[in-house]
Protein backbone atom coordinates (compact mmCIF):
# COMPACT_ATOMS: atom_id res chain seq x y z
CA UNK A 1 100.09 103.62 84.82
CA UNK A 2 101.86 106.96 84.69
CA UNK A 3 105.65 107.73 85.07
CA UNK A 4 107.26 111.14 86.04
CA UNK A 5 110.69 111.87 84.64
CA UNK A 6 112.08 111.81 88.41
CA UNK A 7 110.85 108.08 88.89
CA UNK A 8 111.30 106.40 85.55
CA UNK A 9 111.64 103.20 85.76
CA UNK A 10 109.94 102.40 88.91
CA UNK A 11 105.52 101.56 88.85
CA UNK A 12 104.09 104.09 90.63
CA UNK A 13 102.98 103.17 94.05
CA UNK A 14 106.59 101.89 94.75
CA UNK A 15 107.69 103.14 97.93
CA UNK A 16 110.35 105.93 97.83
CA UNK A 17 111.72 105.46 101.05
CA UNK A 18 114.31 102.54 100.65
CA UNK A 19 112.71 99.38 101.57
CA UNK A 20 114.70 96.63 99.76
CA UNK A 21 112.70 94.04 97.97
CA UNK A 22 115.82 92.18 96.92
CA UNK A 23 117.15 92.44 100.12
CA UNK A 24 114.07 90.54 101.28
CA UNK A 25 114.34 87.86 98.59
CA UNK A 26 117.92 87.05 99.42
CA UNK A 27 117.28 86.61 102.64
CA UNK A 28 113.93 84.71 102.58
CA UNK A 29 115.98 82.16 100.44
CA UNK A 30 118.86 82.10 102.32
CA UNK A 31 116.85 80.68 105.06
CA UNK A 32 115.46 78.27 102.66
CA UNK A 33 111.71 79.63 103.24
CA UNK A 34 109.15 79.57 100.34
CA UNK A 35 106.61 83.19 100.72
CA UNK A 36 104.10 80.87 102.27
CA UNK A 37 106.37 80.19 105.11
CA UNK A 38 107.69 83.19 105.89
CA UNK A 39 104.02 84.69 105.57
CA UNK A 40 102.68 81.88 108.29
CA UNK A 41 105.53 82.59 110.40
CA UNK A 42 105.06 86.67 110.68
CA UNK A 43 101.06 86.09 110.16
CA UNK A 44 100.75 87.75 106.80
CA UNK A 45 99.36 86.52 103.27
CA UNK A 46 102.00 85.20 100.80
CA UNK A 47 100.68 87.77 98.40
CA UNK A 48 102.07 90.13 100.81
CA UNK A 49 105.72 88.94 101.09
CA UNK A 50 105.21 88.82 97.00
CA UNK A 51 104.31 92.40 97.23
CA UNK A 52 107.56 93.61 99.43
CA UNK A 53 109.83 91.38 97.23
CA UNK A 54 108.91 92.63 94.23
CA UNK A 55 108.63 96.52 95.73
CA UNK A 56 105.17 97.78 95.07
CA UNK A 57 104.49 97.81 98.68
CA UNK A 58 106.79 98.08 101.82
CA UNK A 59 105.35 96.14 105.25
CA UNK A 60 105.01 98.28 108.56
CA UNK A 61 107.63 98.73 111.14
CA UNK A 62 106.28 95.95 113.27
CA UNK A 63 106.37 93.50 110.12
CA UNK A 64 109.29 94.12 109.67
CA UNK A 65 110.80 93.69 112.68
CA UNK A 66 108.98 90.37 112.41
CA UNK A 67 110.82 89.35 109.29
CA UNK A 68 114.05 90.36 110.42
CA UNK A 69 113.33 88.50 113.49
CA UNK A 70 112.57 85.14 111.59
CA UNK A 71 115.18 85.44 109.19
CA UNK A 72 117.96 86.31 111.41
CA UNK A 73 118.89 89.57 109.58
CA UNK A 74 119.05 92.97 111.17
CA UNK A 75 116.34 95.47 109.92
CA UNK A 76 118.90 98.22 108.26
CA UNK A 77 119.58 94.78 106.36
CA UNK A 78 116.68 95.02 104.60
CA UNK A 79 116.63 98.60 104.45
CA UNK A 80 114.38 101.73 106.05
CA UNK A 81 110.78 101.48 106.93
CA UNK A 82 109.00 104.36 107.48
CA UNK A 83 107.86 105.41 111.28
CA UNK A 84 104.36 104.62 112.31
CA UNK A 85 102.58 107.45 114.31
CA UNK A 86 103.40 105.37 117.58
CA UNK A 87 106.69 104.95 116.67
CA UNK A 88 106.71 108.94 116.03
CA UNK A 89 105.14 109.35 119.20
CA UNK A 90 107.55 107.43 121.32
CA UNK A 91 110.41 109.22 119.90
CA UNK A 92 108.27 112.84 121.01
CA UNK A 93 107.89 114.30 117.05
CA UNK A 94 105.00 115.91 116.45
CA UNK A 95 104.07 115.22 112.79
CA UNK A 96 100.33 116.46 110.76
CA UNK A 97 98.57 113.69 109.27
């Protein structure tokens, strides 16, 4: 795996748009809920909450809102997830995939 200068440090499919792994971890534990848990509860794989904890991935706006949900945490708690095109539509932007 390949590093630029501007993201040393960081493995390369990492998401750049401030999605907090830790932030995820601390609260996942705070509520005293293994990865397996919280991944029954918002209907995901426990490889995925490993994933967002760790930072290689980020989960969509509506799994998110799920986690924050469950965990009793606000969203900006965990940090920003990126629109989806619905969400993007709803709010009236017009963006090129």
């Amino acid at each position: 795996m390949t590093k630029s200068k501007r993201d040393s440090g960081r493995p390369a499919n990492a998401p750049r748009y401030g999605w907090s792994g830790r932030a995820l971890l601390v609260a996942r534990t705070r509520a005293k809920l293994r990865q397996s848990d919280l991944a029954y509860m918002i209907g995901v794989s426990a490889a995925a909450i490993s994933q967002w904890e760790s930072g290689h991935h980020a989960p969509t706006t509506d799994d998110a809102r799920r986690i924050a949900l469950n965990l009793g945490v606000t969203q900006q708690k965990l940090g920003r997830v990126p629109y989806t095109k619905s969400d993007l539509a709803l709010l009236n932007v017009k963006v090129a995939y």
